[in-house]
C-alpha atoms as a PDB file:
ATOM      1  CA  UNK A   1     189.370 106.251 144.862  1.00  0.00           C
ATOM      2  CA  UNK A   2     189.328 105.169 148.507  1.00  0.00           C
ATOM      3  CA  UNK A   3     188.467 101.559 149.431  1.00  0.00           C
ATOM      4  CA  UNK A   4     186.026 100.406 152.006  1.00  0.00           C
ATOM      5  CA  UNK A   5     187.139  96.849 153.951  1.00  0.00           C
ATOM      6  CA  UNK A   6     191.152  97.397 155.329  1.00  0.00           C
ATOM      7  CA  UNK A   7     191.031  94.733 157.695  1.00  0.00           C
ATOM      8  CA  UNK A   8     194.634  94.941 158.417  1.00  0.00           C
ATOM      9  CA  UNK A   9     194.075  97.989 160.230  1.00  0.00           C
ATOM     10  CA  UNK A  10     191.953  96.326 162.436  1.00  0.00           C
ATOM     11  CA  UNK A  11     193.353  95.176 166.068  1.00  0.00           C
ATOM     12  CA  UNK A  12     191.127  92.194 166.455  1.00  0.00           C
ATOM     13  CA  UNK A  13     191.796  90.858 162.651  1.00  0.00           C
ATOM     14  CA  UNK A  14     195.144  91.625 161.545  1.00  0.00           C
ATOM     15  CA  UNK A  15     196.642  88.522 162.734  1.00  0.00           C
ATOM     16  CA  UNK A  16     194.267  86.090 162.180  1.00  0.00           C
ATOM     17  CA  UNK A  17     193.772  84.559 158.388  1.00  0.00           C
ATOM     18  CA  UNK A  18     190.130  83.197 159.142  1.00  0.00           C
ATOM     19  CA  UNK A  19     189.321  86.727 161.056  1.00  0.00           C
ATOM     20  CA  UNK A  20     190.587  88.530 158.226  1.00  0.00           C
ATOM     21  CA  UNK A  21     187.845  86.347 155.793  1.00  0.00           C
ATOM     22  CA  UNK A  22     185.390  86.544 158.144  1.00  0.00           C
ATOM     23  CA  UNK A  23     185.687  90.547 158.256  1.00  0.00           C
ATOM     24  CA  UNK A  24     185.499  90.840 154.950  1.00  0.00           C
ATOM     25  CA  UNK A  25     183.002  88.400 153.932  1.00  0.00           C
ATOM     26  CA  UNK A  26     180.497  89.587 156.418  1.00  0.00           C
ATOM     27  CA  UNK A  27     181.255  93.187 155.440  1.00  0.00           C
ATOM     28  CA  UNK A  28     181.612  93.287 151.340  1.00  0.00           C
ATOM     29  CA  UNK A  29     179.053  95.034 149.256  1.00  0.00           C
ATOM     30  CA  UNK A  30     178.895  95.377 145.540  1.00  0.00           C
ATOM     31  CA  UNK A  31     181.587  97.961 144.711  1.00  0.00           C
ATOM     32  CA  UNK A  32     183.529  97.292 147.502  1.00  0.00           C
ATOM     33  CA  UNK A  33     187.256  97.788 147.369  1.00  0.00           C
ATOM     34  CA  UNK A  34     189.609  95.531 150.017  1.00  0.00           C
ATOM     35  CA  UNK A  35     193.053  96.498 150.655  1.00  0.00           C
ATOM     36  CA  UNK A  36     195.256  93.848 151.726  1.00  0.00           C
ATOM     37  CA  UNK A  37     199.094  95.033 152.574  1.00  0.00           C
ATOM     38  CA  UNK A  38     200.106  91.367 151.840  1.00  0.00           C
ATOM     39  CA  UNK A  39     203.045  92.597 150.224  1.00  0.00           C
ATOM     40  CA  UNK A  40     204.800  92.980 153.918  1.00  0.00           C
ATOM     41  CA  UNK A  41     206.313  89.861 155.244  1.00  0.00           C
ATOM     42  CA  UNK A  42     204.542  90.313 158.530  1.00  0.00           C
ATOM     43  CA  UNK A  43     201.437  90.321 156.531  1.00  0.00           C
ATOM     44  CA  UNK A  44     201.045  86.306 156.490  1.00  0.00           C
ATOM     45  CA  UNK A  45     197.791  86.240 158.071  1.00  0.00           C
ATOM     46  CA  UNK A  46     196.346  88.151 154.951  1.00  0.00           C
ATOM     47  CA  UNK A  47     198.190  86.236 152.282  1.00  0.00           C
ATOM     48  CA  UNK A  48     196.739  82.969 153.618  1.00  0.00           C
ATOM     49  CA  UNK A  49     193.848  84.471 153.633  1.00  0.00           C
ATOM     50  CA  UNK A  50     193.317  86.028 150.199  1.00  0.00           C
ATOM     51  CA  UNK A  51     192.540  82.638 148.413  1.00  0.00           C
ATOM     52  CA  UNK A  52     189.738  82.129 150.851  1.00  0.00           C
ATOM     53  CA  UNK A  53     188.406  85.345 150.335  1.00  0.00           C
ATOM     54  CA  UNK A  54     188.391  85.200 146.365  1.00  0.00           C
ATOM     55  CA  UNK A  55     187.015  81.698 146.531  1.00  0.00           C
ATOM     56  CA  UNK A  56     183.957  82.880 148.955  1.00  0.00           C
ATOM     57  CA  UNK A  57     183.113  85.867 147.430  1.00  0.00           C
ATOM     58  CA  UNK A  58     183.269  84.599 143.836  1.00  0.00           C
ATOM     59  CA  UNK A  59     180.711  81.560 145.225  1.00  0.00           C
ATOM     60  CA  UNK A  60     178.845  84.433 146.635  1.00  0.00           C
ATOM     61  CA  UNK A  61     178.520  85.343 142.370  1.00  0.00           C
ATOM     62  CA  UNK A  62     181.062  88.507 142.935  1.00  0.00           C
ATOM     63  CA  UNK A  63     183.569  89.029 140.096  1.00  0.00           C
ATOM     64  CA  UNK A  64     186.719  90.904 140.209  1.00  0.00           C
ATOM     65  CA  UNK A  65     187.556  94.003 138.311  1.00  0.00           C
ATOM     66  CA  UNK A  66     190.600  96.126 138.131  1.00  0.00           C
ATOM     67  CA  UNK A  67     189.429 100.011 139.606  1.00  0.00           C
ATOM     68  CA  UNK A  68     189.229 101.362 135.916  1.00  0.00           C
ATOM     69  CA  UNK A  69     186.721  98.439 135.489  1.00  0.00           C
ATOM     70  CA  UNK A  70     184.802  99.604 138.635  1.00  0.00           C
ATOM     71  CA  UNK A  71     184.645 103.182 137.947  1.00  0.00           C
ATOM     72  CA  UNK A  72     183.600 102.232 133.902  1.00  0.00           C
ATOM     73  CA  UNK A  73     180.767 100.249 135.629  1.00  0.00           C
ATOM     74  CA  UNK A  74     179.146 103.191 137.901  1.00  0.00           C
END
């Protein structure tokens, strides 16, 4: 299992929480997996933006599954 979206990784994004949403709300797809190193402490930008990211994708009618789910589901 690899994911798709790491927006961390990306120079222009990293540091930005609204950025970060942007990146991955333009770029999700059903089955898509995001990684998010918030667990870092220089990692702010994407722990302020993870809530904005769940709220607009579950809006968007996405739902959240753990990767067992995901893999059940294909």
């Amino acid at each position: 299992v690899i994911w798709d979206l790491e927006p961390d990784s990306v120079p222009d994004v990293a540091d930005d929480a609204d950025a970060i949403v942007a990146y991955v709300t333009d770029r999700v797809r059903p089955g898509s997996i995001v990684l998010l190193h918030a667990m870092y402490d220089s990692r702010e930008a994407s722990r302020a933006a993870l809530p904005l990211i769940l709220e607009r994708l579950a809006a968007d009618g996405y739902r959240f599954v753990t990767v067992s789910e995901l893999l059940a589901l294909r």
